[in-house]
C-alpha atoms as a PDB file:
ATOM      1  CA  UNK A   1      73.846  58.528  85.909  1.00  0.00           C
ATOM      2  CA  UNK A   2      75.123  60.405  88.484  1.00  0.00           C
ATOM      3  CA  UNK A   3      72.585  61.119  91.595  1.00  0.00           C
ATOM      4  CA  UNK A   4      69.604  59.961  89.631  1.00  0.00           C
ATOM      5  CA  UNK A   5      68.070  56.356  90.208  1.00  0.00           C
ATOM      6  CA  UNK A   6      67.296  54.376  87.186  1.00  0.00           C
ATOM      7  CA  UNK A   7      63.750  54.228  89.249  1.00  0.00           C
ATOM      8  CA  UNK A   8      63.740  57.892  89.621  1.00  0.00           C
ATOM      9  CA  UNK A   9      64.307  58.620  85.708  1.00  0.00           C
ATOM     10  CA  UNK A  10      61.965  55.794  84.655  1.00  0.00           C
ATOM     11  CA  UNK A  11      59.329  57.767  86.807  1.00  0.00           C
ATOM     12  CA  UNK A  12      59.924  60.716  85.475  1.00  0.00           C
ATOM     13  CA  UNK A  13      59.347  59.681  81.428  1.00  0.00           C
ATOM     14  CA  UNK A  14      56.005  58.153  83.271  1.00  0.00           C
ATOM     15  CA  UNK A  15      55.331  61.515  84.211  1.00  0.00           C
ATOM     16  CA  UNK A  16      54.576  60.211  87.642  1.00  0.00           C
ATOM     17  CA  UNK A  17      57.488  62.475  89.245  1.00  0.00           C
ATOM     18  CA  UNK A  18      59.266  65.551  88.560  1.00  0.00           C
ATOM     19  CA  UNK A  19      62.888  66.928  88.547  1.00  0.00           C
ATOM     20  CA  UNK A  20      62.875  70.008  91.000  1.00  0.00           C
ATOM     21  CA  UNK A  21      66.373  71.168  89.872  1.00  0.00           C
ATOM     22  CA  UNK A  22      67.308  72.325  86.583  1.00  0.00           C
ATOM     23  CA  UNK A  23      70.950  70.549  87.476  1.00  0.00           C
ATOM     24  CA  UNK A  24      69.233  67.491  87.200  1.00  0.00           C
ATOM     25  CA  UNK A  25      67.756  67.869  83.987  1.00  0.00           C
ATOM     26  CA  UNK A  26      70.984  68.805  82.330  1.00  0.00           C
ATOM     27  CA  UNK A  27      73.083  65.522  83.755  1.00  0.00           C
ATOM     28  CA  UNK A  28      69.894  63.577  81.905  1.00  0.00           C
ATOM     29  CA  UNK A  29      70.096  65.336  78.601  1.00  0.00           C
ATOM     30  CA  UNK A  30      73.910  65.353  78.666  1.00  0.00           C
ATOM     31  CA  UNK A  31      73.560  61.428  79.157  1.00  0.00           C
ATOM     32  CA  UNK A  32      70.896  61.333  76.338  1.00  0.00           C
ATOM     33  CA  UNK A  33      73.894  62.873  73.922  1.00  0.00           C
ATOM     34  CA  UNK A  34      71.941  66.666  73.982  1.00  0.00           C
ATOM     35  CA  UNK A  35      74.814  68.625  74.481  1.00  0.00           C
ATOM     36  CA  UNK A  36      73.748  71.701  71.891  1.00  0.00           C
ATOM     37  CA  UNK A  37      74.324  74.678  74.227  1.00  0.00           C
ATOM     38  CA  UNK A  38      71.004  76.360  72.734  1.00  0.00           C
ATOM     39  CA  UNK A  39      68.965  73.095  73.157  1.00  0.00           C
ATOM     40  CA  UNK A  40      69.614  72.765  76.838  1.00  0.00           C
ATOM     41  CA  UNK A  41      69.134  76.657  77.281  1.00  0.00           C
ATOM     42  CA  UNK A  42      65.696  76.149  75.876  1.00  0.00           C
ATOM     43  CA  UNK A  43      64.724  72.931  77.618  1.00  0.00           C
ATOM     44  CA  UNK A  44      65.813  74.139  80.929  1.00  0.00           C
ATOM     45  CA  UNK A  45      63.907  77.631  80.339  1.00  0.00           C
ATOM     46  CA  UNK A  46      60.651  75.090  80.247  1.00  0.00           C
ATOM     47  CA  UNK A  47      61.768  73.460  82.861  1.00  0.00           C
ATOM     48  CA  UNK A  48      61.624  76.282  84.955  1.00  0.00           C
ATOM     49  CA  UNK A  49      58.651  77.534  83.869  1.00  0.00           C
ATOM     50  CA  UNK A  50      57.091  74.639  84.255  1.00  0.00           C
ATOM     51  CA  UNK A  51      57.809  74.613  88.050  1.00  0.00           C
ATOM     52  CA  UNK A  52      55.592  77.498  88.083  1.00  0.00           C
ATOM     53  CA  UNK A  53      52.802  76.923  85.646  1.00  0.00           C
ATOM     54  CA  UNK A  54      50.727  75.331  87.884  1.00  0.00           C
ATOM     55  CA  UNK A  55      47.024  77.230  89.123  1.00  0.00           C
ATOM     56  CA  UNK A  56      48.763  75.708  92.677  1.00  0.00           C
ATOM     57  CA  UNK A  57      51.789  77.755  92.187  1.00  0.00           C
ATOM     58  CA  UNK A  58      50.892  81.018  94.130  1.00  0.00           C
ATOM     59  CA  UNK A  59      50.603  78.654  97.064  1.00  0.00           C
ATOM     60  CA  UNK A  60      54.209  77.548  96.897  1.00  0.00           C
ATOM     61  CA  UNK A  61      55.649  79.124  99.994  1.00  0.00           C
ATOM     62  CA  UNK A  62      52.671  77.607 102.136  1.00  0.00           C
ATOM     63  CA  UNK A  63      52.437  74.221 100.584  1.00  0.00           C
ATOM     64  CA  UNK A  64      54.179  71.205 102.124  1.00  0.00           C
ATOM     65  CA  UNK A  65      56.966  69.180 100.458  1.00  0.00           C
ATOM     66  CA  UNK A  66      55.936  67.333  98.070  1.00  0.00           C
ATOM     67  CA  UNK A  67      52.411  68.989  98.314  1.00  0.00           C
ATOM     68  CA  UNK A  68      52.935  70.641  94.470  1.00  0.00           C
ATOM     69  CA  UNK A  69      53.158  67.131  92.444  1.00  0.00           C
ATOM     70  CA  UNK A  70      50.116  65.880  94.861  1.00  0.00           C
ATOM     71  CA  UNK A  71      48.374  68.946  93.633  1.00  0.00           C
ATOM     72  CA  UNK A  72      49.561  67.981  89.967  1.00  0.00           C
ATOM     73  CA  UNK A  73      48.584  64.845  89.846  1.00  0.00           C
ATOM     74  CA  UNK A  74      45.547  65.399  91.108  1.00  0.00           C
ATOM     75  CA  UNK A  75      44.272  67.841  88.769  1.00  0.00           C
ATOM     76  CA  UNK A  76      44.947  65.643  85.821  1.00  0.00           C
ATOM     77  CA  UNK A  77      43.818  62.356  87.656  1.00  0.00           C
ATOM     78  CA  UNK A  78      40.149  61.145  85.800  1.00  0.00           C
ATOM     79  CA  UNK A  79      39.120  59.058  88.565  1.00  0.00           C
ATOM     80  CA  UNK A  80      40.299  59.115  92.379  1.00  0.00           C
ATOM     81  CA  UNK A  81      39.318  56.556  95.318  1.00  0.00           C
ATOM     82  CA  UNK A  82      40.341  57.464  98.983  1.00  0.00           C
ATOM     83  CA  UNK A  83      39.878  56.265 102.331  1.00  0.00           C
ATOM     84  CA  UNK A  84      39.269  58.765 105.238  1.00  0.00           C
ATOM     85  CA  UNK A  85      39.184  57.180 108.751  1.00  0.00           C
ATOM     86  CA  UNK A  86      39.328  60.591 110.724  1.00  0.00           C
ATOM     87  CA  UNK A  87      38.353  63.494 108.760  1.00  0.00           C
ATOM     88  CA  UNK A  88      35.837  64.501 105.854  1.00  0.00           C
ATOM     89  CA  UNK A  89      38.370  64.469 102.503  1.00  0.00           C
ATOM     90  CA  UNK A  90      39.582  67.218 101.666  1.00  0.00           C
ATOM     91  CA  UNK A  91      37.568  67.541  98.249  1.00  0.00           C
ATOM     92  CA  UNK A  92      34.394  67.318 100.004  1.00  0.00           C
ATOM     93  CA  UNK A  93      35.352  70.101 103.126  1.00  0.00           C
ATOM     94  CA  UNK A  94      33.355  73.639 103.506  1.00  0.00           C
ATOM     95  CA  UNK A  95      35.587  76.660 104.176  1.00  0.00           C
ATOM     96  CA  UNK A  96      34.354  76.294 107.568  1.00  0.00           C
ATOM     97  CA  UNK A  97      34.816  72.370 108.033  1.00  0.00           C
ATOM     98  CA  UNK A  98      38.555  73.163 106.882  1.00  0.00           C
ATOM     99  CA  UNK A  99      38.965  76.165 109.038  1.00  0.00           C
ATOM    100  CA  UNK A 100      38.413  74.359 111.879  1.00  0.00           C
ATOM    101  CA  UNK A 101      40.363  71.410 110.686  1.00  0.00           C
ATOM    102  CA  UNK A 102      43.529  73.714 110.450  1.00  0.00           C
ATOM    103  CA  UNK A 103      42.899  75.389 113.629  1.00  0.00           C
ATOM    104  CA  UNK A 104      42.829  72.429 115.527  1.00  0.00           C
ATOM    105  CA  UNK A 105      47.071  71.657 114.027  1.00  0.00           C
ATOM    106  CA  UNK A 106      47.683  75.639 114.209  1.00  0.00           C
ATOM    107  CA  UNK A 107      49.329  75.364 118.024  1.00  0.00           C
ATOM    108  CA  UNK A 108      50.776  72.007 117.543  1.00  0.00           C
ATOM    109  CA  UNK A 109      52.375  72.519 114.323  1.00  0.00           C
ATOM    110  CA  UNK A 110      52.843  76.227 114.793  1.00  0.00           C
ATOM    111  CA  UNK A 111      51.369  76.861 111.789  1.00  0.00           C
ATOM    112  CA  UNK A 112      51.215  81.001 111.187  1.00  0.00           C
ATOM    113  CA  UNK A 113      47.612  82.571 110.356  1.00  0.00           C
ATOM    114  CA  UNK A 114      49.356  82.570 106.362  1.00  0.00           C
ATOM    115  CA  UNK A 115      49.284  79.187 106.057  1.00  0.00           C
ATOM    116  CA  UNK A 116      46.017  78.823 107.215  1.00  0.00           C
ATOM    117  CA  UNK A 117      44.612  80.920 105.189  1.00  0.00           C
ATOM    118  CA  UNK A 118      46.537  79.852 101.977  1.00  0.00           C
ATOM    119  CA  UNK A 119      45.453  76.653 102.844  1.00  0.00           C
ATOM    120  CA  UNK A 120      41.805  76.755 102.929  1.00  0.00           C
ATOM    121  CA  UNK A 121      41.920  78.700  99.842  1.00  0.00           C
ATOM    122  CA  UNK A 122      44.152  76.258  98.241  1.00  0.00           C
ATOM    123  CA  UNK A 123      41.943  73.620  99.587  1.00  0.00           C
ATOM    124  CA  UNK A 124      38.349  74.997  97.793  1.00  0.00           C
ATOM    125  CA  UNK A 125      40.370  75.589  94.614  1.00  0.00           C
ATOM    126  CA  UNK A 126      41.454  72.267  94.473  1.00  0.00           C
ATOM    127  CA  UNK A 127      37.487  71.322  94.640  1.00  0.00           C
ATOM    128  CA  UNK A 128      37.140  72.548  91.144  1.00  0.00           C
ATOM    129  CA  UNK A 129      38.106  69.332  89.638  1.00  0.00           C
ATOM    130  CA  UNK A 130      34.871  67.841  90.697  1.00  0.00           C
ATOM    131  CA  UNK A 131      32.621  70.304  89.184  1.00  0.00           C
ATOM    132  CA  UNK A 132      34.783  71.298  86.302  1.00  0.00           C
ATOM    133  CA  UNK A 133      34.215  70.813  82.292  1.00  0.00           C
ATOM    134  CA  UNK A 134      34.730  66.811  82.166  1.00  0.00           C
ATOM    135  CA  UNK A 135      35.120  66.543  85.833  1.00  0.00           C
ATOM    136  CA  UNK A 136      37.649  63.744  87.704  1.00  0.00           C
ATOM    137  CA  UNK A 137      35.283  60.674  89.469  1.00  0.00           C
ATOM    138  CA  UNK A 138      35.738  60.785  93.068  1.00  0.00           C
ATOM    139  CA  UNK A 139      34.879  57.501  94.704  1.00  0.00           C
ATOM    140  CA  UNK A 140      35.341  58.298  98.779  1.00  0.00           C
ATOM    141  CA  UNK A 141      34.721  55.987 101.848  1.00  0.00           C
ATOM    142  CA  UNK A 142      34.429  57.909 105.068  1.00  0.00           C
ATOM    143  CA  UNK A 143      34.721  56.232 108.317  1.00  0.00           C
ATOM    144  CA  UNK A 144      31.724  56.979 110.353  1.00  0.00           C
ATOM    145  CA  UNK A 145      33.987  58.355 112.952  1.00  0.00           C
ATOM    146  CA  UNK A 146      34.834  61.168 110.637  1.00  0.00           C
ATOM    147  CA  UNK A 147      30.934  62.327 110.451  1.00  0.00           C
ATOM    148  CA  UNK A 148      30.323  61.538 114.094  1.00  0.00           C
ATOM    149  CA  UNK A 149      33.748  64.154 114.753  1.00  0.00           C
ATOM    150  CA  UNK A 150      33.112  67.425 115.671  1.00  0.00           C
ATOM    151  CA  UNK A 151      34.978  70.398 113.903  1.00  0.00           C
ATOM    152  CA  UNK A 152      34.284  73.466 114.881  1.00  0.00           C
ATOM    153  CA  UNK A 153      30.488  73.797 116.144  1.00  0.00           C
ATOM    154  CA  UNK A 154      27.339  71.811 115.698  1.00  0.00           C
ATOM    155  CA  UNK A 155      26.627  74.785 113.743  1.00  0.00           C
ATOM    156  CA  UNK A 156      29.929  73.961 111.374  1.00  0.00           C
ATOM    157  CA  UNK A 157      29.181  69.880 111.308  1.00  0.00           C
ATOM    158  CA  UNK A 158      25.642  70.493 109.762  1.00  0.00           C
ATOM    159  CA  UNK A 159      26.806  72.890 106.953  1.00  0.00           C
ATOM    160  CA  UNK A 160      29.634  69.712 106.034  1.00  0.00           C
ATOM    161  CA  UNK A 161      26.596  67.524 106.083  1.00  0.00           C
ATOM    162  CA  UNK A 162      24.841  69.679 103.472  1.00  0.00           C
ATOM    163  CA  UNK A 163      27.762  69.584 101.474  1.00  0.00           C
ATOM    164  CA  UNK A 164      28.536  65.565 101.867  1.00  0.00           C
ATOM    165  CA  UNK A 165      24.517  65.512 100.435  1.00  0.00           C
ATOM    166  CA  UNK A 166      25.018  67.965  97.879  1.00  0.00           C
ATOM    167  CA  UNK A 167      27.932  66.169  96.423  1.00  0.00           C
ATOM    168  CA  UNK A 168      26.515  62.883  97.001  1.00  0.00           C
ATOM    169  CA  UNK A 169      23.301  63.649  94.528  1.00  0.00           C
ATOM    170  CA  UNK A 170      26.632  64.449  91.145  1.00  0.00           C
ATOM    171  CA  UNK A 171      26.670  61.834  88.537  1.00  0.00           C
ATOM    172  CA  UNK A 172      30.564  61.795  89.396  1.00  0.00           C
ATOM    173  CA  UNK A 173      30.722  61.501  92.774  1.00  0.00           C
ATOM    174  CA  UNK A 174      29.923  58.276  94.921  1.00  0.00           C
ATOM    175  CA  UNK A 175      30.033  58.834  98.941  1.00  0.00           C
ATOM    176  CA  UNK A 176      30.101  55.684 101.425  1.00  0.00           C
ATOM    177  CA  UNK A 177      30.496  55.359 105.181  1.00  0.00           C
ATOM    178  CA  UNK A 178      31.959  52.257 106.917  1.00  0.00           C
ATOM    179  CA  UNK A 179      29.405  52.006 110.200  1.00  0.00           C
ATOM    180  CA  UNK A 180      31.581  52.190 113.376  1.00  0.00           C
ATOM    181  CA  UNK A 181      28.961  49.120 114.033  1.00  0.00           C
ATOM    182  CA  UNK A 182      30.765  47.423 111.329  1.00  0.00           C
ATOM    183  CA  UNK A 183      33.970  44.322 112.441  1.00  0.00           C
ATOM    184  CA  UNK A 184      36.013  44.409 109.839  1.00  0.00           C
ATOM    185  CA  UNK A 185      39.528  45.862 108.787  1.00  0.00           C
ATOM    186  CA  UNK A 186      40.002  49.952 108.892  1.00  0.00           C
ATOM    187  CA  UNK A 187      43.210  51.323 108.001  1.00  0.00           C
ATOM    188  CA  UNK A 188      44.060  53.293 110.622  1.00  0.00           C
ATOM    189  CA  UNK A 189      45.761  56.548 107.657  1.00  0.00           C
ATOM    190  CA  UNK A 190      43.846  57.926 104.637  1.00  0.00           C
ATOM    191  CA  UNK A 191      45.427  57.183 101.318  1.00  0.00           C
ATOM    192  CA  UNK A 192      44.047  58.634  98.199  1.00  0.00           C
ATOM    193  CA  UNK A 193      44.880  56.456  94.646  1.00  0.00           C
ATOM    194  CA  UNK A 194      44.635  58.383  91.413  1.00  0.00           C
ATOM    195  CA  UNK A 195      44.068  57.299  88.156  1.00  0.00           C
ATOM    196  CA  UNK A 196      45.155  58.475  84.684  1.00  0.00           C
ATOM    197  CA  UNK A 197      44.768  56.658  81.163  1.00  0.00           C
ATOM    198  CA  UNK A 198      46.773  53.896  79.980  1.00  0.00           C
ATOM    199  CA  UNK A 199      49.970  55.975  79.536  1.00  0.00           C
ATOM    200  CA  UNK A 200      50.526  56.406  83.276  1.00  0.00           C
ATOM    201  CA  UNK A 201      50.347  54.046  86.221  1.00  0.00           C
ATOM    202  CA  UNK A 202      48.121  54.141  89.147  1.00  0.00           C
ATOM    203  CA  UNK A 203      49.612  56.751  92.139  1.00  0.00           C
ATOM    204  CA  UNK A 204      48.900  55.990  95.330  1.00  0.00           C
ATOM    205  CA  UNK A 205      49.484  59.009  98.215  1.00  0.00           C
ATOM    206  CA  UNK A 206      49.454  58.035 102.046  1.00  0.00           C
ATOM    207  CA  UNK A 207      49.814  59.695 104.983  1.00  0.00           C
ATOM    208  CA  UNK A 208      51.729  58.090 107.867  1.00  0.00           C
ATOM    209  CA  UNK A 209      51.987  58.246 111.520  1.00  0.00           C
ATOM    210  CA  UNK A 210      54.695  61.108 111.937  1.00  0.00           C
ATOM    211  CA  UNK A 211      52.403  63.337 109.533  1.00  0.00           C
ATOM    212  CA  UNK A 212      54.775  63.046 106.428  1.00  0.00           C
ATOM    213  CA  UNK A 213      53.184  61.769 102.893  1.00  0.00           C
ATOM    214  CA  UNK A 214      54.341  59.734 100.218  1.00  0.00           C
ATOM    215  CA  UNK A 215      53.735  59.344  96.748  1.00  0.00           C
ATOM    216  CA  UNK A 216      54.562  55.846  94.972  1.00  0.00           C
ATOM    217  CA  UNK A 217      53.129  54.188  92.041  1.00  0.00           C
ATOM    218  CA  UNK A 218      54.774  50.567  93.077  1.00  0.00           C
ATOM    219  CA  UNK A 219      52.006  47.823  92.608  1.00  0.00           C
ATOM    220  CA  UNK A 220      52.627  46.779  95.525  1.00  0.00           C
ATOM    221  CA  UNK A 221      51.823  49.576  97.471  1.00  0.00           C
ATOM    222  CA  UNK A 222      48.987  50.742  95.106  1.00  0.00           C
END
């Protein structure tokens, strides 16, 4: 098929990945035999609107690549496990712990006062999926390097504490930190795994040294 992967199209029926252009979708349904000029109309109409269904769409111009389908997965993940050697996760951050978090990147990676503020918003909207109507298990293992860094003030570092104990005490939330006392193995980027039901595999996201992030559902790299 011409430009998409077998792997890409198998990952797509999985619902693990999306097409992001409406070209795309056409080449598959003309190699599926669709070629009713009223049936493609229609199914790339969804398509499109689809793109923008998401709660996380109003954040589009601010989000990363690839930030949307993290966002996507995430909200229809039932249990998530993650690994956070340097910060607080994201999930568990107060407006103020993330404020501070993006001000620290702002002059580095030029990011404009927009994006930070789209960002912490998008952030403690994103933290409805813990306290939400049949709420998504969060499982999260903090290095204690990431308590023992400060962000912001003393002032800031206390309120995150509150928070860490307030979301420690939910039926659907377990908190651990790795002592810096501790020898053994810490990888040295966060990595979040999601998990759906039986119909869709295991995605694992990781960050990586030159600040990009990947999605994959491989077993190896879950």
């Amino acid at each position: 098929m011409d430009g998409i992967s077998t792997t890409r199209l198998y990952r797509v029926e999985r619902g693990t990945s999306a097409f992001r252009r409406s070209v795309d979708l056409v080449a598959v349904l003309n190699a599926y035999g669709v070629t009713d000029k009223n049936d493609i109309d229609f199914l790339v109409s969804i398509h499109r609107d689809s793109l923008n269904r998401g709660w996380w769409s109003t954040y589009a111009r601010t989000m990363p690549s690839g930030m949307a389908m993290y966002i996507g997965l995430e909200d229809g993940a039932k249990a998530i496990r993650a690994w956070q050697p340097d910060v607080v996760l994201g999930l568990f951050q107060t407006e103020e712990y993330a404020r501070a978090v993006f001000e620290v990147g702002k002059p580095v990676e030029e990011r404009t006062t927009e994006f930070v503020k789209k960002g912490i918003r998008l952030r403690m909207e994103r933290q409805e999926i813990i306290i939400r109507d049949n709420p998504v298990e969060v499982r999260a293992i903090l290095d204690e390097a990431a308590l023992r860094r400060v962000m912001g003030s003393s002032q800031v570092m206390r309120g995150q504490m509150d928070r860490l104990c307030e979301l420690a005490a939910l039926d659907n939330v377990t908190i651990q930190i790795l002592p810096l006392a501790n020898p053994t193995y810490r990888h040295p980027f966060d990595f979040t795994l999601m998990e759906f039901d039986d119909r869709i595999p295991t995605v694992v996201q990781m960050d990586t040294v030159d600040g990009t992030s990947t999605l994959s559902d491989k077993d190896t790299e879950v």
